[in-house]
Protein backbone atom coordinates (compact mmCIF):
# COMPACT_ATOMS: atom_id res chain seq x y z
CA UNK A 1 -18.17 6.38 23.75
CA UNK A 2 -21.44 6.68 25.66
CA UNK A 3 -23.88 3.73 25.73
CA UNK A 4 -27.63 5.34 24.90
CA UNK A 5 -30.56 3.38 26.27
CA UNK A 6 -33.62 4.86 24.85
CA UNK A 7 -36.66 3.81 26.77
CA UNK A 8 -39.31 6.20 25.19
CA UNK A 9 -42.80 4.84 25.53
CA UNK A 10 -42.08 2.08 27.97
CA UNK A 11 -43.97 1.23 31.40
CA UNK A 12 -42.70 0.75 34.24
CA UNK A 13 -40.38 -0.92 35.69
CA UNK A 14 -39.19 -1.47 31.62
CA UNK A 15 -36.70 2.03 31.85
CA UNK A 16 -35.25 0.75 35.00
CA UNK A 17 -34.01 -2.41 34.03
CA UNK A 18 -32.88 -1.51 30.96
CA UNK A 19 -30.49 1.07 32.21
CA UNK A 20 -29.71 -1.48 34.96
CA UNK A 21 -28.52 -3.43 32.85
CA UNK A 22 -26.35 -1.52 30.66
CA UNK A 23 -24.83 -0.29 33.57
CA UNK A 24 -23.83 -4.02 34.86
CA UNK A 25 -21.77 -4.22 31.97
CA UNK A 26 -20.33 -1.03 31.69
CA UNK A 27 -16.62 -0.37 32.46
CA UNK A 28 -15.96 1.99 35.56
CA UNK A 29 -15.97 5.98 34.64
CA UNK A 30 -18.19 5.28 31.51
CA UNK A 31 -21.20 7.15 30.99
CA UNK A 32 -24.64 6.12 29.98
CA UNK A 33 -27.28 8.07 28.50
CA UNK A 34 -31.17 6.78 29.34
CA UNK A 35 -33.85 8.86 27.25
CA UNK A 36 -37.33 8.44 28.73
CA UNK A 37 -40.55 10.13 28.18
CA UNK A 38 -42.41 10.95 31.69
CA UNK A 39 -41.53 12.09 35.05
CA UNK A 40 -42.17 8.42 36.83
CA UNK A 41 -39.55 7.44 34.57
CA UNK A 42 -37.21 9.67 34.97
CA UNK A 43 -37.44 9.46 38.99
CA UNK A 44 -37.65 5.80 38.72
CA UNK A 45 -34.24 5.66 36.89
CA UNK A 46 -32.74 8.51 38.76
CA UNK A 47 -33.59 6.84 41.76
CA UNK A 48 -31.38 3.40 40.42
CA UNK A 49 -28.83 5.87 39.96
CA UNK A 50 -28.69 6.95 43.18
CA UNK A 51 -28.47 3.29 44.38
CA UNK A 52 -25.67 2.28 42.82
CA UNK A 53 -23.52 5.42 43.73
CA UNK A 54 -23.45 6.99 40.23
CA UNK A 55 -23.30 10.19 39.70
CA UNK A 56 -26.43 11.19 37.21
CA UNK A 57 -27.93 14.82 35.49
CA UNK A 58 -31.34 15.03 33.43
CA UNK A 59 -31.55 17.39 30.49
CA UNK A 60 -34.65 18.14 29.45
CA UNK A 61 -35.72 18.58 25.62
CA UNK A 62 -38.96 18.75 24.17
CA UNK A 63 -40.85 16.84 26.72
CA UNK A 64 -38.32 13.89 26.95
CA UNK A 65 -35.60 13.52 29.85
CA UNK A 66 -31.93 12.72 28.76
CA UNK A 67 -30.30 10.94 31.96
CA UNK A 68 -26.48 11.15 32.20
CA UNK A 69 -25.16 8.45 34.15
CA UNK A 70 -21.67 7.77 35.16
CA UNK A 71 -20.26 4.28 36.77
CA UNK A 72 -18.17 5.22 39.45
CA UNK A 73 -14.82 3.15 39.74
CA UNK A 74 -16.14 1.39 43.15
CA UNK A 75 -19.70 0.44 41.13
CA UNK A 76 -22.17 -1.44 43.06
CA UNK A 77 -24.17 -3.91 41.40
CA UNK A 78 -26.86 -4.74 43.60
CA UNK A 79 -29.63 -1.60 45.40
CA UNK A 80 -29.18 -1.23 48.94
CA UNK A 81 -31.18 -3.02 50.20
CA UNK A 82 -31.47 -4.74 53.60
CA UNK A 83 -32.76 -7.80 55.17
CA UNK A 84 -35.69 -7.64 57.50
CA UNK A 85 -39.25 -7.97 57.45
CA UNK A 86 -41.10 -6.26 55.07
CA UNK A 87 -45.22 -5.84 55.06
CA UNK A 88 -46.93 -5.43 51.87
CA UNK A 89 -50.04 -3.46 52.08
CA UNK A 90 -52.10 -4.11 48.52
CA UNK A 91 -55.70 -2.81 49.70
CA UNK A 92 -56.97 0.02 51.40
CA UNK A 93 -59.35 -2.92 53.35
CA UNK A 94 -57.91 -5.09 55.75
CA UNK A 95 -59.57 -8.56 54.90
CA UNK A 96 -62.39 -9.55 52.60
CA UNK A 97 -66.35 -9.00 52.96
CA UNK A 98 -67.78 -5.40 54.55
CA UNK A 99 -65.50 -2.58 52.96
CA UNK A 100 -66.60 -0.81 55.82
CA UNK A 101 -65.22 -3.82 58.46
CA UNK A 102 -61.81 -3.84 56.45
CA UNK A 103 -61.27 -0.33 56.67
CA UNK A 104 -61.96 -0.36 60.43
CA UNK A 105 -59.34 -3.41 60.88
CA UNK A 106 -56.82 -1.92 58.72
CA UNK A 107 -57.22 1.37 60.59
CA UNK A 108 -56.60 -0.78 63.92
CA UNK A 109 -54.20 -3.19 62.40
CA UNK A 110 -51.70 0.10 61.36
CA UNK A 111 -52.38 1.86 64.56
CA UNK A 112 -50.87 -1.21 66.48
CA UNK A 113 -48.35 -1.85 64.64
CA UNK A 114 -47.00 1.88 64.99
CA UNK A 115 -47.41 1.75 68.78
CA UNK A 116 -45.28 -1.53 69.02
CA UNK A 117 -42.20 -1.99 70.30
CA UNK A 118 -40.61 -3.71 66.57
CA UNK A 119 -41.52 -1.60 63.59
CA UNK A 120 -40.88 -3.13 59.64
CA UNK A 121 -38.10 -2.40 58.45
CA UNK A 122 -40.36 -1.83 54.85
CA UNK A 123 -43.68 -1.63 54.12
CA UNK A 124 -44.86 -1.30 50.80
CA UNK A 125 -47.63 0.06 49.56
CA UNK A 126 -49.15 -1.25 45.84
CA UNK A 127 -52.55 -0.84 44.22
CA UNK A 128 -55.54 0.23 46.09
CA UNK A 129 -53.61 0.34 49.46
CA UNK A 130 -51.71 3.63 48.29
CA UNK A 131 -54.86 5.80 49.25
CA UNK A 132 -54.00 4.45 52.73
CA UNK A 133 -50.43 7.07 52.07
CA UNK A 134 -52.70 10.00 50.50
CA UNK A 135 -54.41 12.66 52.38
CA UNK A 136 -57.23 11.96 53.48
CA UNK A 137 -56.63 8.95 54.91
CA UNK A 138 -57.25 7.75 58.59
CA UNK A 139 -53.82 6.07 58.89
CA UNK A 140 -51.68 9.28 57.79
CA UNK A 141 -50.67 9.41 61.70
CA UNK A 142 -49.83 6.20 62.30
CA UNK A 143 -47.62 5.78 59.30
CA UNK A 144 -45.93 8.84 60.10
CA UNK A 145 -45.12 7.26 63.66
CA UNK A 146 -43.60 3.79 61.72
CA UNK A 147 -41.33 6.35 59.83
CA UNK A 148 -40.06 7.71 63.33
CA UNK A 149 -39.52 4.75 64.42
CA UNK A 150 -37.05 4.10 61.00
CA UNK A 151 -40.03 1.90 59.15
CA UNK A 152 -39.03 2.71 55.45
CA UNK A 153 -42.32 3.14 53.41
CA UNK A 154 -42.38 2.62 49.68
CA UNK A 155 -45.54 3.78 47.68
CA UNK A 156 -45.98 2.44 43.68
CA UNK A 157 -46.00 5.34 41.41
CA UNK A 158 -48.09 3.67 39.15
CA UNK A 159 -50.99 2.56 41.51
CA UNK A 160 -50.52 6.48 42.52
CA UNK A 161 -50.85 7.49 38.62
CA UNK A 162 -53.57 4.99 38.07
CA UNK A 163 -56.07 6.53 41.17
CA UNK A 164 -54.61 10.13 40.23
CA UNK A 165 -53.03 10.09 43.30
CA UNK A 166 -49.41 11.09 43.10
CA UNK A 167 -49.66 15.27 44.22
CA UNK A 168 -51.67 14.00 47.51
CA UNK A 169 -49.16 11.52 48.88
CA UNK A 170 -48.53 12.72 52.62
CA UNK A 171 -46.06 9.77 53.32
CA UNK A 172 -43.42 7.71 51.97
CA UNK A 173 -41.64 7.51 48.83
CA UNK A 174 -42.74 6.87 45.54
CA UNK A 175 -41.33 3.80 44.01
CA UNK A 176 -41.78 1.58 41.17
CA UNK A 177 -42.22 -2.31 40.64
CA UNK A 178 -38.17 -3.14 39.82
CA UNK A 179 -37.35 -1.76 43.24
CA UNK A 180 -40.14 -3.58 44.96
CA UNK A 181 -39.41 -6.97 43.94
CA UNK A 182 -35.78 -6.35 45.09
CA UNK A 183 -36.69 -5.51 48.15
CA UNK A 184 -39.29 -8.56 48.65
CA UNK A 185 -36.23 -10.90 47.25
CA UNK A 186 -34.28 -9.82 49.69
CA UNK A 187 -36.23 -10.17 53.08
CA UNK A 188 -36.39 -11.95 55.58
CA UNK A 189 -39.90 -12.63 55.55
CA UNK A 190 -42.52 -10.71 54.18
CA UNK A 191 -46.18 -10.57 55.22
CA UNK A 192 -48.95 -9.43 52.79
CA UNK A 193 -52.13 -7.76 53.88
């Protein structure tokens, strides 16, 4: 019998951990069913899926996304997630005082670190410092070159749905809060800026 989780109507990260878990205590080769209500949520959870190597399909039905999970027999229980350093960008300024001063230093601050010799493994990008991702934005080239040089970069869906952002991200992924307090439990060390 399939477990349902229904997770209509809740923010995020509330559909991830749910189905996360459900699926801890589910037996190998069972199947899970997660209903949500919106596209973030439905990537968010799809995106857990993915993580822990199950295999998952969405059905959609009058606005709401039915997620079909299945736990593989060789589940993992934790995301994949690596040690390292990880930088986590919450302002499109770089300091406090002249707006116009902390976008100049974050401007420099990203171009130097791209042009370095040790790139982040993950740099995160939450509230106001998602426009930094968008077009637009002086840093587009310089964040690029951190990707190239195997920098992951993880953007917050909802700081992108709160500036009405999300169709004019040029770089990175989207992400949501579960997955970004995994990765900042896990690190090494992480800087914030």
């Amino acid at each position: 019998m399939e477990k349902i989780v229904d997770a209509r109507g809740l923010a995020c990260p509330q559909p991830v951990v749910k189905t996360k878990k459900v699926l801890q205590h589910l037996e190998p080769d069972s199947e899970l069913v997660t209903i949500v209500d919106n596209e973030a949520a439905r990537d968010n959870v799809l995106k857990l899926a993915r993580n822990l190597a199950c295999e998952s399909t969405v059905r959609e039905q009058g606005g709401e996304y039915y997620i079909h999970i299945r736990k593989q027999s060789l589940p993992s229980t934790q995301l994949d997630i690596q040690p390292g350093q990880v930088l986590l960008i919450s302002s499109a300024v770089l300091g406090q005082g002249e707006a116009e001063l902390g976008e100049i230093l974050m401007r420099s601050f990203l171009f130097s670190l791209s042009e370095g010799d040790v790139a982040p493994r993950l740099v995160i990008f939450l509230n106001s410092g998602v426009r930094l991702c968008c077009q637009g934005s002086a840093v587009i080239d310089s964040l690029l070159t951190l990707e190239q040089k195997g920098a992951q970069i993880l953007v917050c869906g909802t700081c992108l749905d709160y500036y009405n952002l999300k169709d004019k991200l040029c770089v990175g992924s989207i992400t949501n809060m579960y997955t970004v307090v995994e990765h900042l439990l896990a690190a090494e060390k992480v800087l914030c800026f």
